[in-house]
C-alpha atoms as a PDB file:
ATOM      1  CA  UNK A   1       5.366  22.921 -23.810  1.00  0.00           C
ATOM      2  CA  UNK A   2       5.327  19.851 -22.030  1.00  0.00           C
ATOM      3  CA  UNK A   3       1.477  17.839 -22.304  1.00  0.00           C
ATOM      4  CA  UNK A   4       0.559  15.099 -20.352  1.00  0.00           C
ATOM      5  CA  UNK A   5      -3.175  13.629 -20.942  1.00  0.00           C
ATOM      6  CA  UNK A   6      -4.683  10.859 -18.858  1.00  0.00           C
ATOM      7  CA  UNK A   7      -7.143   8.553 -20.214  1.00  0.00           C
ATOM      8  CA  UNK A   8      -8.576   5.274 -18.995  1.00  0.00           C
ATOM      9  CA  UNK A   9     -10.505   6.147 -15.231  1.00  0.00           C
ATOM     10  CA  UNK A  10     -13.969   4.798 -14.831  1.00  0.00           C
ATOM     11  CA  UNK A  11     -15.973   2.874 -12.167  1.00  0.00           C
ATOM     12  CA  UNK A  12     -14.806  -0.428 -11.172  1.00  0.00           C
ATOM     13  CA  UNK A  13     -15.940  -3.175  -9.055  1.00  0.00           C
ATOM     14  CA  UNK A  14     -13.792  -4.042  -6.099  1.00  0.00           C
ATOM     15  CA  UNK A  15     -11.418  -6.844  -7.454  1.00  0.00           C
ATOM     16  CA  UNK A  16     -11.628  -5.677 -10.638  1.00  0.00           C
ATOM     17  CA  UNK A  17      -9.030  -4.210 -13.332  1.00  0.00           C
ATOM     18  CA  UNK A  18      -8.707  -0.509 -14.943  1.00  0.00           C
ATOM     19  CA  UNK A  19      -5.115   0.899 -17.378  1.00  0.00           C
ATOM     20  CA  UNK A  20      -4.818   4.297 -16.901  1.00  0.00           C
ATOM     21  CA  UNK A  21      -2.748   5.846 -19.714  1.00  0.00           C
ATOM     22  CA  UNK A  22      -0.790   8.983 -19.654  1.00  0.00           C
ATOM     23  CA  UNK A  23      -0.022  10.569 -23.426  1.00  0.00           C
ATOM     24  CA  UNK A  24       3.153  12.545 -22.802  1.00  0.00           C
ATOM     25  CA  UNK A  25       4.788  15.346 -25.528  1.00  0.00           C
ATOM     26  CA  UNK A  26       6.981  18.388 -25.543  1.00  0.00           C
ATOM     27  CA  UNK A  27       9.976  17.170 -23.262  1.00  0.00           C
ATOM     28  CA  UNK A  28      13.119  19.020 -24.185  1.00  0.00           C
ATOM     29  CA  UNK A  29      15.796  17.111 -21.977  1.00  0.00           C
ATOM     30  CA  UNK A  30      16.577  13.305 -22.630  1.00  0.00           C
ATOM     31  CA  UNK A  31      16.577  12.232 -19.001  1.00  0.00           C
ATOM     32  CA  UNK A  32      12.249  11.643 -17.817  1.00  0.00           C
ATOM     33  CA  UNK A  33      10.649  10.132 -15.525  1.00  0.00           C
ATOM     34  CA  UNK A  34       6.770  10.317 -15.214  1.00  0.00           C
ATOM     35  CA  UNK A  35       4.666   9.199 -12.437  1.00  0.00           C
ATOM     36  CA  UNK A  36       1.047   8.196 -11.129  1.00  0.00           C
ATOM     37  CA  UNK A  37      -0.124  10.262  -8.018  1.00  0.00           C
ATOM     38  CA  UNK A  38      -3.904  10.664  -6.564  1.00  0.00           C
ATOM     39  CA  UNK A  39      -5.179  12.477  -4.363  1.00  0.00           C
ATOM     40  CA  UNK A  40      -8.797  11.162  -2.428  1.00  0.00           C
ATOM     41  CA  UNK A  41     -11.302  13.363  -0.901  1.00  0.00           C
ATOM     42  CA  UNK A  42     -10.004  14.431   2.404  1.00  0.00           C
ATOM     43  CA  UNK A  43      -6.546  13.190   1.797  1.00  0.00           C
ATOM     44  CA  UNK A  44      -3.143  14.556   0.410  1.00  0.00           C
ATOM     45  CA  UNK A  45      -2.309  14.026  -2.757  1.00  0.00           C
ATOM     46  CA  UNK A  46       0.366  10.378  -2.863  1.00  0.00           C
ATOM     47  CA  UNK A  47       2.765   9.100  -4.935  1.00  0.00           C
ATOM     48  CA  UNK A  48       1.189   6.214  -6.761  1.00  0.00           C
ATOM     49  CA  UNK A  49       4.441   5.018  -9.008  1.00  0.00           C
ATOM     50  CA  UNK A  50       7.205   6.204 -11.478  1.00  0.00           C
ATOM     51  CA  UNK A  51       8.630   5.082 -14.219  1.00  0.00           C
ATOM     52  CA  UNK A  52      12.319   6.300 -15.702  1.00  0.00           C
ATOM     53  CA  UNK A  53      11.381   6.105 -19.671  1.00  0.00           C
ATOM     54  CA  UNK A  54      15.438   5.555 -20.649  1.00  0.00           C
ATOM     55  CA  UNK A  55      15.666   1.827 -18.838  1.00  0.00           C
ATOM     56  CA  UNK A  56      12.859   1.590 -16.915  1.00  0.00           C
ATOM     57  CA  UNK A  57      13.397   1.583 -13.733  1.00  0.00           C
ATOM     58  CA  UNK A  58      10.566   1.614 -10.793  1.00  0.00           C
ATOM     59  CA  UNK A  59       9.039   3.123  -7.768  1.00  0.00           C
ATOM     60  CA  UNK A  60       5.732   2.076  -6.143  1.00  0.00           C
ATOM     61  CA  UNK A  61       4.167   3.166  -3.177  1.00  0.00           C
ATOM     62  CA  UNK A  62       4.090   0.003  -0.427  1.00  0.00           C
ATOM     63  CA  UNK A  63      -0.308   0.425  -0.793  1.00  0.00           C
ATOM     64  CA  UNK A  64      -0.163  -0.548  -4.291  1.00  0.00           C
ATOM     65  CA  UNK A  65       3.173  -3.361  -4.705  1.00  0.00           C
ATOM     66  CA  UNK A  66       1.841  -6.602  -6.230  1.00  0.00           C
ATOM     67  CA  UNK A  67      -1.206  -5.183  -7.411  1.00  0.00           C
ATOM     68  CA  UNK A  68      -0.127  -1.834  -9.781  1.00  0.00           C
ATOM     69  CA  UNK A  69       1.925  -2.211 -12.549  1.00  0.00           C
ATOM     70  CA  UNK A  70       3.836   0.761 -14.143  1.00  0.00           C
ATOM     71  CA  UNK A  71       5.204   0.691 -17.584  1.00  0.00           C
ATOM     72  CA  UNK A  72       6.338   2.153 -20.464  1.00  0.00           C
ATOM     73  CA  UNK A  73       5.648   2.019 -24.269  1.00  0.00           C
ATOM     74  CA  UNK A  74       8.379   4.501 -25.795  1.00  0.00           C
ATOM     75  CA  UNK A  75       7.521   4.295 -29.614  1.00  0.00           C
ATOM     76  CA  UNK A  76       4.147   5.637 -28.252  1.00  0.00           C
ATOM     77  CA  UNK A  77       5.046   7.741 -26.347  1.00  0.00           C
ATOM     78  CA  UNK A  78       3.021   6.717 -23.316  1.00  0.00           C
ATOM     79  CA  UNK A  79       2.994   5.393 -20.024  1.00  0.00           C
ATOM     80  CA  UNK A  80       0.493   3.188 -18.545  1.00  0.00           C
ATOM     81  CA  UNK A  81      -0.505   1.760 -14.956  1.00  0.00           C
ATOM     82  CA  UNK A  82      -2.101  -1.753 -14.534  1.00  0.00           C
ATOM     83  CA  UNK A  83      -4.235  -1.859 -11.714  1.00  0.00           C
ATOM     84  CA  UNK A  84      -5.357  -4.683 -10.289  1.00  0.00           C
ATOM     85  CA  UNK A  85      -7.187  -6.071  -7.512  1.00  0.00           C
ATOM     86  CA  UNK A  86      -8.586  -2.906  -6.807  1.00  0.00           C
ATOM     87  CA  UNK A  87      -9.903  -1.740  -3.653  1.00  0.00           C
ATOM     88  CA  UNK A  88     -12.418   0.963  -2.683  1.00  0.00           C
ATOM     89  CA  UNK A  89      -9.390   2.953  -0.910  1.00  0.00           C
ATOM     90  CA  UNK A  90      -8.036   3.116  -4.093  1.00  0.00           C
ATOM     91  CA  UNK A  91     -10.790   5.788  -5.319  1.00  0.00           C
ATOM     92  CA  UNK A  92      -8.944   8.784  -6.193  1.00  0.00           C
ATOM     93  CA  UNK A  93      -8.307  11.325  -9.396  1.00  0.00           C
ATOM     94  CA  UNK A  94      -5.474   9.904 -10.560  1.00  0.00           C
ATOM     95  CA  UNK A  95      -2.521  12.039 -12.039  1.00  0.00           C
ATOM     96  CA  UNK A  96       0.083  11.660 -14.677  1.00  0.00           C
ATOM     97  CA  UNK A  97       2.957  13.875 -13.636  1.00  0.00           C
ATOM     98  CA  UNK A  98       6.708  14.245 -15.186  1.00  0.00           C
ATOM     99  CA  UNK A  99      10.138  15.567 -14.578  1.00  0.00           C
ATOM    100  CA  UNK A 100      13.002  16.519 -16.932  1.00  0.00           C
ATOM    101  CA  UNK A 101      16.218  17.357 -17.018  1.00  0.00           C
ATOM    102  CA  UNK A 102      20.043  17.210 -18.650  1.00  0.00           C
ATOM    103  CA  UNK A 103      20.907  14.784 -15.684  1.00  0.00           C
ATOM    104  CA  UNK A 104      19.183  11.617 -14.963  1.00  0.00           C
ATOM    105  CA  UNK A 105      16.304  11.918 -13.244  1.00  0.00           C
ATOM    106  CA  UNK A 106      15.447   9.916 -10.412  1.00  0.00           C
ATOM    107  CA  UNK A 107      12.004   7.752  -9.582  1.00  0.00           C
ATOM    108  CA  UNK A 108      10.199   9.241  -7.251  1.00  0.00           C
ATOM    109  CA  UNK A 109       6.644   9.150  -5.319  1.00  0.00           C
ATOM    110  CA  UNK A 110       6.753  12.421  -4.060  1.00  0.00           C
ATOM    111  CA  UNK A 111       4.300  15.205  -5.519  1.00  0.00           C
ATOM    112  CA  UNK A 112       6.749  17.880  -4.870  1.00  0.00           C
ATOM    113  CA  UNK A 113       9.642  16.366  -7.217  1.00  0.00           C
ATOM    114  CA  UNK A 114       7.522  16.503  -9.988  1.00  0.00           C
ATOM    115  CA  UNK A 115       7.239  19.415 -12.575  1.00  0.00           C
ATOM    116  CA  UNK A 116       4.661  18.867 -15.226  1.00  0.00           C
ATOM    117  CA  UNK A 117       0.990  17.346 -14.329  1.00  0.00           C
ATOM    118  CA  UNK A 118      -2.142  16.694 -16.511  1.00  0.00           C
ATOM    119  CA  UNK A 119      -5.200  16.901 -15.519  1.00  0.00           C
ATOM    120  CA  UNK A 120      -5.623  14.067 -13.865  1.00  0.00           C
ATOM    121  CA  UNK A 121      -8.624  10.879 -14.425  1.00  0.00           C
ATOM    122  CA  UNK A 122     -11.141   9.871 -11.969  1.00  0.00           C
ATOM    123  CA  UNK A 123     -11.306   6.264 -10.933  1.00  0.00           C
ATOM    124  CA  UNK A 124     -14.010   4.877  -8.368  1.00  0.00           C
ATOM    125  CA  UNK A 125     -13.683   1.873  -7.234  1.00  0.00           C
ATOM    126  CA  UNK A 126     -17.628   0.586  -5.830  1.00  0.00           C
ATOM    127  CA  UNK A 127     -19.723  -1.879  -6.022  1.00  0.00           C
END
Protein backbone atom coordinates (compact mmCIF):
# COMPACT_ATOMS: atom_id res chain seq x y z
CA UNK A 1 0.00 0.00 0.00
CA UNK A 2 2.82 2.07 -0.57
CA UNK A 3 1.73 5.90 -2.33
CA UNK A 4 4.01 8.17 -3.67
CA UNK A 5 2.47 11.57 -5.25
CA UNK A 6 4.55 14.16 -7.05
CA UNK A 7 3.65 17.68 -7.06
CA UNK A 8 5.50 20.83 -8.05
CA UNK A 9 6.42 20.39 -12.25
CA UNK A 10 5.59 23.32 -14.41
CA UNK A 11 7.32 25.39 -17.16
CA UNK A 12 10.40 27.14 -16.34
CA UNK A 13 12.68 29.50 -17.93
CA UNK A 14 16.20 28.32 -18.52
CA UNK A 15 18.13 29.52 -15.33
CA UNK A 16 15.32 29.41 -13.42
CA UNK A 17 14.15 27.38 -10.16
CA UNK A 18 11.24 24.61 -9.68
CA UNK A 19 10.79 22.01 -5.96
CA UNK A 20 9.37 19.03 -6.96
CA UNK A 21 7.80 17.25 -3.96
CA UNK A 22 7.13 13.64 -3.53
CA UNK A 23 4.23 12.78 -0.67
CA UNK A 24 5.22 9.28 0.40
CA UNK A 25 2.78 6.74 2.75
CA UNK A 26 2.24 3.08 3.41
CA UNK A 27 5.97 1.86 3.94
CA UNK A 28 6.01 -1.17 6.16
CA UNK A 29 9.90 -1.65 6.72
CA UNK A 30 12.00 1.08 8.62
CA UNK A 31 14.93 1.13 6.23
CA UNK A 32 13.73 3.78 2.76
CA UNK A 33 15.20 5.37 0.44
CA UNK A 34 13.25 7.34 -2.30
CA UNK A 35 14.55 8.80 -5.40
CA UNK A 36 14.03 11.34 -8.41
CA UNK A 37 14.28 9.67 -11.94
CA UNK A 38 12.99 11.15 -15.50
CA UNK A 39 12.74 9.94 -18.37
CA UNK A 40 12.80 12.59 -21.76
CA UNK A 41 11.24 11.91 -25.01
CA UNK A 42 13.47 9.60 -26.87
CA UNK A 43 15.59 8.77 -23.92
CA UNK A 44 15.74 6.08 -21.08
CA UNK A 45 14.43 6.73 -18.10
CA UNK A 46 17.79 8.16 -15.43
CA UNK A 47 18.43 8.28 -12.07
CA UNK A 48 18.02 11.87 -11.03
CA UNK A 49 18.95 11.49 -7.02
CA UNK A 50 18.16 9.54 -3.75
CA UNK A 51 17.77 10.24 -0.56
CA UNK A 52 18.09 7.52 2.57
CA UNK A 53 15.14 9.08 4.92
CA UNK A 54 16.96 7.46 8.35
CA UNK A 55 20.31 9.89 8.09
CA UNK A 56 20.20 11.24 4.96
CA UNK A 57 22.53 10.23 2.97
CA UNK A 58 22.92 11.15 -0.99
CA UNK A 59 23.22 10.14 -4.54
CA UNK A 60 23.10 12.47 -7.58
CA UNK A 61 23.59 11.83 -11.01
CA UNK A 62 27.07 13.78 -12.30
CA UNK A 63 24.27 16.00 -14.93
CA UNK A 64 22.63 17.47 -12.04
CA UNK A 65 25.68 17.92 -8.92
CA UNK A 66 25.79 21.59 -7.86
CA UNK A 67 22.64 22.44 -9.28
CA UNK A 68 19.83 19.69 -7.68
CA UNK A 69 19.34 19.45 -4.26
CA UNK A 70 17.67 16.36 -2.61
CA UNK A 71 16.22 16.41 0.80
CA UNK A 72 14.15 15.25 3.27
CA UNK A 73 11.41 16.58 5.65
CA UNK A 74 10.50 13.41 7.89
CA UNK A 75 7.70 14.90 10.19
CA UNK A 76 6.05 15.43 6.72
CA UNK A 77 6.59 12.83 5.38
CA UNK A 78 8.04 14.11 2.13
CA UNK A 79 10.88 14.45 0.03
CA UNK A 80 11.73 17.29 -2.10
CA UNK A 81 14.31 18.19 -5.02
CA UNK A 82 15.68 21.79 -5.48
CA UNK A 83 16.42 22.45 -8.87
CA UNK A 84 18.31 25.02 -9.93
CA UNK A 85 19.90 26.53 -12.79
CA UNK A 86 17.87 24.65 -14.97
CA UNK A 87 18.56 23.76 -18.40
CA UNK A 88 16.36 22.81 -21.37
CA UNK A 89 18.00 19.13 -21.24
CA UNK A 90 16.58 18.94 -18.09
CA UNK A 91 12.86 18.64 -19.60
CA UNK A 92 11.61 15.40 -18.52
CA UNK A 93 8.48 13.73 -16.39
CA UNK A 94 10.01 13.53 -13.39
CA UNK A 95 9.44 10.49 -10.96
CA UNK A 96 9.32 9.91 -7.28
CA UNK A 97 10.29 6.30 -6.76
CA UNK A 98 11.06 4.24 -3.33
CA UNK A 99 12.54 1.12 -1.92
CA UNK A 100 12.01 -0.73 1.39
CA UNK A 101 13.19 -3.19 3.29
CA UNK A 102 14.24 -4.86 6.96
CA UNK A 103 17.94 -4.07 5.93
CA UNK A 104 19.25 -0.74 5.08
CA UNK A 105 18.67 0.26 1.92
CA UNK A 106 21.15 1.71 -0.20
CA UNK A 107 21.06 5.19 -2.47
CA UNK A 108 20.79 4.50 -5.69
CA UNK A 109 20.21 6.14 -9.34
CA UNK A 110 19.27 3.20 -10.99
CA UNK A 111 15.49 2.69 -12.17
CA UNK A 112 15.72 -0.97 -11.74
CA UNK A 113 16.58 -0.87 -7.82
CA UNK A 114 13.59 0.83 -7.17
CA UNK A 115 10.17 -0.75 -6.17
CA UNK A 116 7.40 1.72 -5.73
CA UNK A 117 6.88 4.80 -8.35
CA UNK A 118 4.18 7.57 -8.59
CA UNK A 119 3.09 8.90 -11.31
CA UNK A 120 5.50 11.03 -12.09
CA UNK A 121 5.32 15.38 -12.80
CA UNK A 122 6.13 17.06 -15.95
CA UNK A 123 8.70 19.79 -15.93
CA UNK A 124 9.69 21.85 -19.19
CA UNK A 125 12.26 23.80 -19.07
CA UNK A 126 11.79 26.74 -22.29
CA UNK A 127 11.92 29.92 -22.88
Amino acid sequence: QVQLVESGGGLVQPGGSLRLSCAYSGFTFEHVAIGWFRQAPGKEREGVSCIRSSDGRTAYADSVKGRFTISRDNAKNTVYLQMNSLKPEDTAVYYCAAVEAIVKVQVTTKPDDMEYWGKGTLVTVSS
